[in-house]
Protein backbone atom coordinates (compact mmCIF):
# COMPACT_ATOMS: atom_id res chain seq x y z
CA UNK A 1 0.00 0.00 0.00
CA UNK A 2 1.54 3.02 -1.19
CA UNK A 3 1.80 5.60 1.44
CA UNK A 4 -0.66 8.62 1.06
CA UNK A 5 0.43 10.95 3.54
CA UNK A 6 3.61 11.26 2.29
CA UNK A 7 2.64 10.87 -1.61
CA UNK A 8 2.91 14.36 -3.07
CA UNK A 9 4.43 16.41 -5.75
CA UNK A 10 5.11 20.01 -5.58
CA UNK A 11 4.14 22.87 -7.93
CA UNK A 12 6.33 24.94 -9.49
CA UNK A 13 5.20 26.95 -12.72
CA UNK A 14 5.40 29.49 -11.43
CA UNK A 15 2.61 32.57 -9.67
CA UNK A 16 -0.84 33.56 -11.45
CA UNK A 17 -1.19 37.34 -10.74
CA UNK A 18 -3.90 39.75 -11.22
CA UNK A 19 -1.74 41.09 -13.40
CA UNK A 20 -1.65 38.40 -15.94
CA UNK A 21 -5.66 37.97 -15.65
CA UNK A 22 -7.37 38.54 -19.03
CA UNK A 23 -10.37 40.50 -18.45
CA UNK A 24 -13.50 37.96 -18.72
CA UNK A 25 -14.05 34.49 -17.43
CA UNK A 26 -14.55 33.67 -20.97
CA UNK A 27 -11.06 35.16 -22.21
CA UNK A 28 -9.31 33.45 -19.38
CA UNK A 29 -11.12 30.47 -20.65
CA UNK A 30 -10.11 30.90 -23.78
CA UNK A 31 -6.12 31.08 -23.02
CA UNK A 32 -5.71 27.77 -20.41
CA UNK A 33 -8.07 25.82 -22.68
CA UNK A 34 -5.91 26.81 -25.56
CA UNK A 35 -2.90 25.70 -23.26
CA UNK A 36 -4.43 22.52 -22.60
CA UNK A 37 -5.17 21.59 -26.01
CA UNK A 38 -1.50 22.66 -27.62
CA UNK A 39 -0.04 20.31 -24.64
CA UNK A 40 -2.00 17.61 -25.60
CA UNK A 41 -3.27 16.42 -22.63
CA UNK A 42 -6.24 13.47 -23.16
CA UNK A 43 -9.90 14.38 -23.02
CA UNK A 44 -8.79 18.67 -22.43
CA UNK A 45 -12.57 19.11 -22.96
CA UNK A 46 -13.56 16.33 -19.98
CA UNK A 47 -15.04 18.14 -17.12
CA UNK A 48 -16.71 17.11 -14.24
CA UNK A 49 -20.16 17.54 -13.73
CA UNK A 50 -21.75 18.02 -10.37
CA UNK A 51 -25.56 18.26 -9.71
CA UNK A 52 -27.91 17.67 -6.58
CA UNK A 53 -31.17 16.38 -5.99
CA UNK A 54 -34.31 18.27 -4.43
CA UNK A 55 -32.83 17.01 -1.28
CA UNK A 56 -29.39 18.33 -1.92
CA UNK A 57 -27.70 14.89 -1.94
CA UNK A 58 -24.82 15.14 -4.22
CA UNK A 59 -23.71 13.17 -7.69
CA UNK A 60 -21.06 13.80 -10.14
CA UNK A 61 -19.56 12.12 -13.24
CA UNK A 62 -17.19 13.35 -15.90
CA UNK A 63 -18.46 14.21 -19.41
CA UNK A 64 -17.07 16.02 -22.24
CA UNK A 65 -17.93 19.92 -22.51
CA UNK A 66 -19.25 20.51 -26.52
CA UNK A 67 -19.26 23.84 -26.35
CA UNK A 68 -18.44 27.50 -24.57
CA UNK A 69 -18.97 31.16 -25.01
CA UNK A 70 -19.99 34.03 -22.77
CA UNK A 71 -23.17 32.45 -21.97
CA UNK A 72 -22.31 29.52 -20.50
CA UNK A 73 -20.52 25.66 -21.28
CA UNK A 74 -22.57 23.43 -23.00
CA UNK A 75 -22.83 19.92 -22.42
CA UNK A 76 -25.06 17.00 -23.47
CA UNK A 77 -26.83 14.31 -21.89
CA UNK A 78 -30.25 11.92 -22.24
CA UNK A 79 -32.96 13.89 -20.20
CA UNK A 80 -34.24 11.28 -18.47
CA UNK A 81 -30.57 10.09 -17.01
CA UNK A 82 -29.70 11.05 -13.29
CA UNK A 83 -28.34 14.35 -13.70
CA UNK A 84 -31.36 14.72 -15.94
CA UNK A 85 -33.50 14.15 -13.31
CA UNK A 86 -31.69 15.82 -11.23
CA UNK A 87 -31.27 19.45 -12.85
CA UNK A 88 -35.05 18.83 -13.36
CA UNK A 89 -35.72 19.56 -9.47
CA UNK A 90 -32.57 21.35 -9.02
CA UNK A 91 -30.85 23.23 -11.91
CA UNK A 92 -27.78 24.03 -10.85
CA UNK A 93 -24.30 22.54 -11.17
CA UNK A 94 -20.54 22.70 -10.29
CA UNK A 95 -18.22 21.65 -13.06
CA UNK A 96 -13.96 21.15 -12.76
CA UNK A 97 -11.80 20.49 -15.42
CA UNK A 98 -9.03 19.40 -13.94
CA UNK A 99 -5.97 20.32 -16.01
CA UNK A 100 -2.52 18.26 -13.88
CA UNK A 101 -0.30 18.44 -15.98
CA UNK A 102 -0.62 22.10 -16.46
CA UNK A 103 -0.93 22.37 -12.38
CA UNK A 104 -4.39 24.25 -13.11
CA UNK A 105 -8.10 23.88 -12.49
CA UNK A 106 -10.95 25.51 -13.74
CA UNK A 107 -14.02 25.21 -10.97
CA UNK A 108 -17.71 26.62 -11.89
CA UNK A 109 -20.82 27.39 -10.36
CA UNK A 110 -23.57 28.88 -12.21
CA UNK A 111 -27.21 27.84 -12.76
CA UNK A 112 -28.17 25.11 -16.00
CA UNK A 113 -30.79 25.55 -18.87
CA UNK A 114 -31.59 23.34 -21.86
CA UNK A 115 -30.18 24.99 -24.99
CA UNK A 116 -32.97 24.19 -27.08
CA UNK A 117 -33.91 22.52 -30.16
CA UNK A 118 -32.37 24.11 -33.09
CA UNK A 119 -29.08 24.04 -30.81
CA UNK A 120 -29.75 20.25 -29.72
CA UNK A 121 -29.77 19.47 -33.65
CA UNK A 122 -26.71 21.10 -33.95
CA UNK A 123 -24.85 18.89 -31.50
CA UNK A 124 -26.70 15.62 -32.76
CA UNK A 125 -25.85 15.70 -35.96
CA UNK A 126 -22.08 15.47 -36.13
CA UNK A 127 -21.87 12.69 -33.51
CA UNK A 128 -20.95 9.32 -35.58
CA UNK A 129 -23.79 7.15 -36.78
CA UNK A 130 -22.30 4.15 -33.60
CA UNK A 131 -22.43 7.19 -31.26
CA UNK A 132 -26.40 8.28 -31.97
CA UNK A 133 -27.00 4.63 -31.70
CA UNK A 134 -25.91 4.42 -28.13
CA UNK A 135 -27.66 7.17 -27.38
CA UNK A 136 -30.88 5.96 -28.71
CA UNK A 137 -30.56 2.59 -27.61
CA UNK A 138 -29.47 3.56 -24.17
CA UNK A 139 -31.78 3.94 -21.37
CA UNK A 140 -29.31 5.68 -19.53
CA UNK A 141 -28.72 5.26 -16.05
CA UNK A 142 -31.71 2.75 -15.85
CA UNK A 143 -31.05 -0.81 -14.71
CA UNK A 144 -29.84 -3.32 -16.99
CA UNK A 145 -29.41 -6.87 -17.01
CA UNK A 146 -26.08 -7.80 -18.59
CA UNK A 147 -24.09 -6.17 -21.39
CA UNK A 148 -25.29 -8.20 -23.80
CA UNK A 149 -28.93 -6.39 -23.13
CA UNK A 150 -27.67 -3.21 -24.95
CA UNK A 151 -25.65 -4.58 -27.42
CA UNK A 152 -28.75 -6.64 -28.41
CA UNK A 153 -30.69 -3.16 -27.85
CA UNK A 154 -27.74 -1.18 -30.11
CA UNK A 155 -27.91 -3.84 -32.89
CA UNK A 156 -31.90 -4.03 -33.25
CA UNK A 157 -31.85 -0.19 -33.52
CA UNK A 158 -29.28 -0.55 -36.40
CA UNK A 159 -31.36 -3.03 -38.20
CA UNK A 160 -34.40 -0.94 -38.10
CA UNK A 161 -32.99 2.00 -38.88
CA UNK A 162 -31.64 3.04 -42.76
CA UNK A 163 -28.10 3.73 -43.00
CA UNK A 164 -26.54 6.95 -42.56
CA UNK A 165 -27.48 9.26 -39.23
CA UNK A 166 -30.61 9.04 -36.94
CA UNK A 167 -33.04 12.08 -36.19
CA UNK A 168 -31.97 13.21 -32.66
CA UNK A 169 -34.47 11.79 -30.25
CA UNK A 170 -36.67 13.49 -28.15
CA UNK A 171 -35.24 12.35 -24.69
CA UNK A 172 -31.68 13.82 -25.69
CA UNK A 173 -30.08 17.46 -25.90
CA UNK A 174 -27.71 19.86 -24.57
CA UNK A 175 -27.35 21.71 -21.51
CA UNK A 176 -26.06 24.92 -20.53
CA UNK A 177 -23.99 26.00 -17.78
CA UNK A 178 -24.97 29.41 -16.69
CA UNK A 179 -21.58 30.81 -14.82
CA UNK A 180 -22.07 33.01 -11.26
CA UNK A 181 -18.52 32.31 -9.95
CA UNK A 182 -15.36 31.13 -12.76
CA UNK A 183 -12.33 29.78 -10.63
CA UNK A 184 -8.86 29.83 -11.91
CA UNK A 185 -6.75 27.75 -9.88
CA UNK A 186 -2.81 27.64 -10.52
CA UNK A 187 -0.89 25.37 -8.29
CA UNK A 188 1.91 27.25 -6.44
CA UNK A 189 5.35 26.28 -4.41
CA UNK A 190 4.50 24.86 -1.02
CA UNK A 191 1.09 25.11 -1.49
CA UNK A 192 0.65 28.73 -1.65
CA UNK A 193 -1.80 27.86 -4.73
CA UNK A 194 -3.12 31.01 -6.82
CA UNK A 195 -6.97 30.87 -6.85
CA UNK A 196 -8.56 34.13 -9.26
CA UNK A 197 -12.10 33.82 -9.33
CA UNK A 198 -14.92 36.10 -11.79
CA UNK A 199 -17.85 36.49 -9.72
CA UNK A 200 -21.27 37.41 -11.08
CA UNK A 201 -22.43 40.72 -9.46
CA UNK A 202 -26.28 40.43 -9.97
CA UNK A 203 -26.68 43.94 -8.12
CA UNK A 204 -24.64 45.57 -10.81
CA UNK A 205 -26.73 44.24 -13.31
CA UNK A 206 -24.89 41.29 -13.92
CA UNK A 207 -21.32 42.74 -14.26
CA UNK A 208 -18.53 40.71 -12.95
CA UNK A 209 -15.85 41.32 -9.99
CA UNK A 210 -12.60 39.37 -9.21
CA UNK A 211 -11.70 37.76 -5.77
CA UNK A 212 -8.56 36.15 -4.64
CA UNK A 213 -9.39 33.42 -2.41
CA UNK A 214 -6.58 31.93 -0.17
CA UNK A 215 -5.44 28.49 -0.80
């Protein structure tokens, strides 16, 4: 058993300043995710996805963000999963990307919306005729028997179905993250990690501060 007090690894790239802070959430967004994707790292757009039920009990699971602009981050889901039902009593969400090998994090907070139709279509459509398959088949999060029940489930959909891609179904679309607080977290020597966040000022009509929170 490896020993977990002791397993560690410092941080050293160095301080994020206020003075190196672009000046949106979505700008700062912009450069790390940029930094993340020229590194290479696997997944960059993988993000975890934290929602609540009515009773405030917690879930999470990582998916892959399609999507991001001033509004909000845009992910997708079936509507009748977990975190369906759950953002259906309790829209809101926490999401981290959670960048190690750059020593960064992104954390958000914000309020969710379904994006709509004509957007849904939009991120149907390019998904691979296997991909909308699993979708459709999948009953997802639901109970299932054995493996072999949705590949039996995957295949009878492709025999039904002509070739080429499927007509998004109902049950399935994209959500919106609606930011109130943007994190930026930079890991720092000894621990003395450099935490930036945007907060939403709704009394300012809906202008945006910045905090430095201690680590």
């Amino acid at each position: 058993m490896p020993d977990l007090i002791r397993m560690r690894r410092d941080y050293d790239d160095g301080s994020f300043t206020e003075a190196g802070l672009a000046p949106t959430w979505v700008e700062q967004f912009d450069r790390w995710f940029a930094d993340a994707v020229a590194a290479e790292l696997p997944e960059p757009n993988a993000m975890v996805v934290a929602t609540a039920d009515a009773d405030g009990v917690p879930d999470a699971r990582i998916v892959l963000m399609k999507g991001y602009d001033a509004a909000g981050l845009v992910f997708v889901s079936n509507y009748a999963s977990a975190k369906g039902a759950e953002l259906a009593v309790n829209p809101h969400a926490a999401l981290v990307f959670p960048w190690h090998a750059l020593q960064r994090q992104v954390r958000i907070t914000g309020t969710v919306e379904r994006v709509g139709d004509a957007a849904s279509d939009a991120l149907w459509d390019p998904r691979p005729r296997g991909a909308q398959l699993a979708a459709a088949a999948s009953l997802q999060s639901t109970v299932v028997e054995s493996r072999d029940e949705l590949v039996q489930r995957f295949r009878e959909l492709d025999a039904q179905t002509p070739p080429g891609q499927l007509p998004r179904p109902a049950n399935w679309g994209g959500y919106r993250v609606v930011p109130d607080k943007v994190e930026f977290w930079q890991g720092g020597h000894d621990r003395l990690h450099d935490r930036l966040v945007f907060v939403r000022d709704d009394e300012e009509g809906g202008g945006w501060f910045v905090q430095r929170l201690a680590p």
